[in-house]
Protein backbone atom coordinates (compact mmCIF):
# COMPACT_ATOMS: atom_id res chain seq x y z
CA UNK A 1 34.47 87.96 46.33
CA UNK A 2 34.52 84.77 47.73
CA UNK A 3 30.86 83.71 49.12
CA UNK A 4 29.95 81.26 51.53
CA UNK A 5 26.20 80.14 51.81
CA UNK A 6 25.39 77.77 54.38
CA UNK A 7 21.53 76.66 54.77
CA UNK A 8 19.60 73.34 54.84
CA UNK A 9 16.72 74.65 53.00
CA UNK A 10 17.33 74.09 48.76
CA UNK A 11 15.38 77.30 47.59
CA UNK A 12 17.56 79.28 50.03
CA UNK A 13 20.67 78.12 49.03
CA UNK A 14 20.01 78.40 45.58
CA UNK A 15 18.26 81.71 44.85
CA UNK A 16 21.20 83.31 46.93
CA UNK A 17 24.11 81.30 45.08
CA UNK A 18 22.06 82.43 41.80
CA UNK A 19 22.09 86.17 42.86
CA UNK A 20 25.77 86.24 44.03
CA UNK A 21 26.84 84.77 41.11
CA UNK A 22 25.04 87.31 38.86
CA UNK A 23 27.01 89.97 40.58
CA UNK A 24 30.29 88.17 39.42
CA UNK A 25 31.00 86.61 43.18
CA UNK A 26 32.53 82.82 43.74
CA UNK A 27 30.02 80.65 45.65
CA UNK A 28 30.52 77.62 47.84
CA UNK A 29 27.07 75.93 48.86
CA UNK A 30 26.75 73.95 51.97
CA UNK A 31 23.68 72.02 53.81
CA UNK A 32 24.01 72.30 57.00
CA UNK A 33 26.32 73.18 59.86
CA UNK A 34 29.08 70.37 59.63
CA UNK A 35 29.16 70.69 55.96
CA UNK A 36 29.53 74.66 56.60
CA UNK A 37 32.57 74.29 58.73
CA UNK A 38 34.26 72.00 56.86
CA UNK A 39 34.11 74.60 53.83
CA UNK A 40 35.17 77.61 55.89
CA UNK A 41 38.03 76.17 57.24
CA UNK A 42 38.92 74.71 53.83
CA UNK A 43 38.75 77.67 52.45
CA UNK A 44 38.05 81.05 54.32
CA UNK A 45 35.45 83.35 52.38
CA UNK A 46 34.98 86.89 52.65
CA UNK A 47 31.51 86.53 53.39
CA UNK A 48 29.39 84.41 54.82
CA UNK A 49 25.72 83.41 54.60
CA UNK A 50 24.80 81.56 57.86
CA UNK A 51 21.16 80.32 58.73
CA UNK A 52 20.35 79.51 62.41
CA UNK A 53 18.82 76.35 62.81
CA UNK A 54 20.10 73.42 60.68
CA UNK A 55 20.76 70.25 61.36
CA UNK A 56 23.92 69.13 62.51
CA UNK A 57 25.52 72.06 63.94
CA UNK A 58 23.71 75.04 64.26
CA UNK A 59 24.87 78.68 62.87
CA UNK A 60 26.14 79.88 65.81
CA UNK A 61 27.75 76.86 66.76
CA UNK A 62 29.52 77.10 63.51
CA UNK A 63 30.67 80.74 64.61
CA UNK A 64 31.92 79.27 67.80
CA UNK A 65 33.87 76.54 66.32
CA UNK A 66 35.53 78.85 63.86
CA UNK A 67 36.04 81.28 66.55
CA UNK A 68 37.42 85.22 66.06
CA UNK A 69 37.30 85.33 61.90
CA UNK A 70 39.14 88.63 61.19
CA UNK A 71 38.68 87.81 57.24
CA UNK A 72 35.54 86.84 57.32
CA UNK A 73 32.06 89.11 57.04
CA UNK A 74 29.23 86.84 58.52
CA UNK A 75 25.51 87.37 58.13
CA UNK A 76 22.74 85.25 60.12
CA UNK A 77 19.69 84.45 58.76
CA UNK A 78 16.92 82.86 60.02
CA UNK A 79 13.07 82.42 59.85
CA UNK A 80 12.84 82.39 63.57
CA UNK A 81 13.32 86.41 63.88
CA UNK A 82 11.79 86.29 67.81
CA UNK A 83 15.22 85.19 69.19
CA UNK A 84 17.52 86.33 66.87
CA UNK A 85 17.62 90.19 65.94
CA UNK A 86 20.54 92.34 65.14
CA UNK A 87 22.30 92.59 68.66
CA UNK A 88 21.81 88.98 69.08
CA UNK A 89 23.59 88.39 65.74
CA UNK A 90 26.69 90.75 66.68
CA UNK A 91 26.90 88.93 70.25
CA UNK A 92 27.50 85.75 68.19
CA UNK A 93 29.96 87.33 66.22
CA UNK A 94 27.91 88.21 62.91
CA UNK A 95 28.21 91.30 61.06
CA UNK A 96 24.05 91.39 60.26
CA UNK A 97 20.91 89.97 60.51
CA UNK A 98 18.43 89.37 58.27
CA UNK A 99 15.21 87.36 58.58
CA UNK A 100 13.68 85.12 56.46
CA UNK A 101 11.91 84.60 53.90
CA UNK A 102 13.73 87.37 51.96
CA UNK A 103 11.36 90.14 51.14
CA UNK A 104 14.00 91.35 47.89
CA UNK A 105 16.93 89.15 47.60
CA UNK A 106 18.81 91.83 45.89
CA UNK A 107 18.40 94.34 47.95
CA UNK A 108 20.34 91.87 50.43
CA UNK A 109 23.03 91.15 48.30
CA UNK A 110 23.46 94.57 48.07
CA UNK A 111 23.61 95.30 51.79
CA UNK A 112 26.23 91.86 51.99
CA UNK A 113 28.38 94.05 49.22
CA UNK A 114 28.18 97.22 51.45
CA UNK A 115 29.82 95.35 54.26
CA UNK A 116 32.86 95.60 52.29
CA UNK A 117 32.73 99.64 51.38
């Protein structure tokens, strides 16, 4: 599977990339928003790993420029759980939430894989 991760914050980007590639997925990293969009449209992933707040565009402005994404799973992330939750996520067009910082990064991965069951 094709992975997207898309977060300004190093340690975020990297532990994830380093778990998705241990379960045999393709990774693109980006570091913020702009750089984010650029990638999607380059190339559209199966999934998606979107923070919140980043500089340049934002996640869900990134949703909004990419608009309806029929092949695309998305999941927000973001350390600021007080205004985002679940139901905010799906309003924005994500498929989940998850706040950070991850409590098992694995056991995320493998909720990211059951999207796709």
């Amino acid at each position: 599977m094709k992975v997207l991760v898309v977060d300004d914050e190093v340690l975020v980007r990297r532990s994830l990339s380093r778990a998705l590639k241990a379960n045999g997925h393709e990774v693109i990293e980006a570091a913020d928003g702009n750089e984010g969009l650029k990638a999607w449209k380059a190339t559209p992933p199966d999934l998606v790993f979107l923070d919140v707040l980043m500089p340049g565009l934002t996640g869900p402005e990134v949703l909004k420029e990419v608009g309806p994404h029929p092949t695309s799973k998305v999941i927000l992330m973001s350390a600021f759980a007080g205004d985002h939750n679940m139901e905010t996520a799906q309003q924005m067009g994500a498929d989940l939430f998850v706040p950070k910082p991850f409590e098992d990064i694995f056991a995320i991965i493998s909720m990211a894989e059951g999207l796709f069951r």
